[in-house]
C-alpha atoms as a PDB file:
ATOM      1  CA  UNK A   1     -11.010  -0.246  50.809  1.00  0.00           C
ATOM      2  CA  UNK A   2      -8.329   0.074  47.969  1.00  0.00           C
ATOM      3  CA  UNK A   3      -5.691  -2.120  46.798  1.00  0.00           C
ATOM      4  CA  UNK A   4      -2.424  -1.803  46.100  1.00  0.00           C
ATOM      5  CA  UNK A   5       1.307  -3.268  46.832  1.00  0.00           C
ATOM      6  CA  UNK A   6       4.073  -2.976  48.747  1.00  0.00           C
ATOM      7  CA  UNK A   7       6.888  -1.435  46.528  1.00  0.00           C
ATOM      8  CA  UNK A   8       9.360  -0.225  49.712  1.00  0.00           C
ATOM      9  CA  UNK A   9       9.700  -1.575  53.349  1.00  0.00           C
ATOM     10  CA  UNK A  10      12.659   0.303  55.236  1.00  0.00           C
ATOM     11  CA  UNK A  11      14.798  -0.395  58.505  1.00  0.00           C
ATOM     12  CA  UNK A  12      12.711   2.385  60.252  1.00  0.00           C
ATOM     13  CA  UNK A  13       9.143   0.751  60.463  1.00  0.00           C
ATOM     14  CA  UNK A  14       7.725   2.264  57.428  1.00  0.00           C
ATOM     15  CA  UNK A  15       7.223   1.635  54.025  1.00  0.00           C
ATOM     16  CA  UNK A  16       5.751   2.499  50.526  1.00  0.00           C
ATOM     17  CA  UNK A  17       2.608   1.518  48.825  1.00  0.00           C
ATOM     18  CA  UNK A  18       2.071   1.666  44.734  1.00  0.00           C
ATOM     19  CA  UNK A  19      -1.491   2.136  43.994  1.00  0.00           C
ATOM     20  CA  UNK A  20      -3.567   2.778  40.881  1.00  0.00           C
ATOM     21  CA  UNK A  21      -2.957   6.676  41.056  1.00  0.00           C
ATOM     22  CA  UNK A  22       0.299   8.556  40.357  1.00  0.00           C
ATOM     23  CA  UNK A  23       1.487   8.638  43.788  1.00  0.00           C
ATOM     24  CA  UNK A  24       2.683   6.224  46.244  1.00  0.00           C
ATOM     25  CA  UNK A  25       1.657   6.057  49.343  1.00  0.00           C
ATOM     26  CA  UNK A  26       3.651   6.508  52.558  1.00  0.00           C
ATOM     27  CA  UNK A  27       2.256   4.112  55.982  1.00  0.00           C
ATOM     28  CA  UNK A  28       3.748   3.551  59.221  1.00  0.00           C
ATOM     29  CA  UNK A  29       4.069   0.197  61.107  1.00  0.00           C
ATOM     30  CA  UNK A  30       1.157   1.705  63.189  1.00  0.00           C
ATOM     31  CA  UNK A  31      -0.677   2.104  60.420  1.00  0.00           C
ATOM     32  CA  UNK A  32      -0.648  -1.889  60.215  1.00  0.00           C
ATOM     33  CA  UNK A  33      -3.600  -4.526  61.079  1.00  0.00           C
ATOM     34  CA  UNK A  34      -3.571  -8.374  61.851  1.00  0.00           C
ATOM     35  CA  UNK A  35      -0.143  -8.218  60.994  1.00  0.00           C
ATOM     36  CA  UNK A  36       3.514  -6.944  61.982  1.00  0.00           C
ATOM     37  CA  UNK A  37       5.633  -4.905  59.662  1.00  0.00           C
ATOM     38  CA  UNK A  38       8.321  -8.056  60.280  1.00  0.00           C
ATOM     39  CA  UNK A  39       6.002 -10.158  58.359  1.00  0.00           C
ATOM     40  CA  UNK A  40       5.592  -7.755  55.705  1.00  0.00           C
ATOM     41  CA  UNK A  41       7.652  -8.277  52.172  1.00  0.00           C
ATOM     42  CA  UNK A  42       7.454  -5.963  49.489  1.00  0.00           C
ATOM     43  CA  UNK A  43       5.821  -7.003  46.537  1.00  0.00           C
ATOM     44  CA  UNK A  44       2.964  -8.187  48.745  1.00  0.00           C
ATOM     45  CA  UNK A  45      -0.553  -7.152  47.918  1.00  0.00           C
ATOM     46  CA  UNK A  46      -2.413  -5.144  50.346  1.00  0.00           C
ATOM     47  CA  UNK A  47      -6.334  -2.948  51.793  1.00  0.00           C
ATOM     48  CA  UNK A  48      -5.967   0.043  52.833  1.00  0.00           C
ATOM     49  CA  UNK A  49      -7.749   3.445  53.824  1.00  0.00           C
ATOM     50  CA  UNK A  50      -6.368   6.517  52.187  1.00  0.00           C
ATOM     51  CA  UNK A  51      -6.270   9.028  54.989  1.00  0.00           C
ATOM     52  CA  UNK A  52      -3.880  12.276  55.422  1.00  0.00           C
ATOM     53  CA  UNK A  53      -1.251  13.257  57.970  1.00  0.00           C
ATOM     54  CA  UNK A  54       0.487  16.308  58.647  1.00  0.00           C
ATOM     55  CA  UNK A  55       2.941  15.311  55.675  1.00  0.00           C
ATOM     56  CA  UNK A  56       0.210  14.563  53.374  1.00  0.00           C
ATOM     57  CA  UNK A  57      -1.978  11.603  51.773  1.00  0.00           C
ATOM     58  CA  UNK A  58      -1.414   7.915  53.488  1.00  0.00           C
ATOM     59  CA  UNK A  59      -2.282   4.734  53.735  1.00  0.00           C
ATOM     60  CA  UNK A  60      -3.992   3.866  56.818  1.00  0.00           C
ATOM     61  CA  UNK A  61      -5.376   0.425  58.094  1.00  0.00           C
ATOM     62  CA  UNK A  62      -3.455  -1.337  55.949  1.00  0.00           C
ATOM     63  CA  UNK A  63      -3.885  -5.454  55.824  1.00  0.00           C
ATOM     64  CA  UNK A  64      -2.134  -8.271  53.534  1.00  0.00           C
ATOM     65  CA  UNK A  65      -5.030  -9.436  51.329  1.00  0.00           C
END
């Protein structure tokens, strides 16, 4: 699993994760495990799965670490 953290959370139950590459990473709130996007606070480190939706690369299974 990669790391990375939490550099936007919006109103709309999604948010943005920096990683090592040059891209963040777009995930949904369903995207989230063992945890709810309420609890969520950017600047918070984070697993995930890179996977790929119709839009392009995301982050998928993400956890707090």
């Amino acid at each position: 699993m990669a790391e990375g953290t939490i550099k936007k959370l919006t109103d709309k139950g999604f948010g943005f994760i920096k990683t090592d590459g040059a891209k963040d990473l777009f995930f949904h709130s369903k995207a989230l495990q063992g945890v709810s996007f309420d609890e969520l606070h950017e600047g918070q480190k984070v697993t995930f799965t890179e996977g790929r939706s119709d839009k392009g690369p995301c982050a998928e299974n993400v956890r707090p670490v």
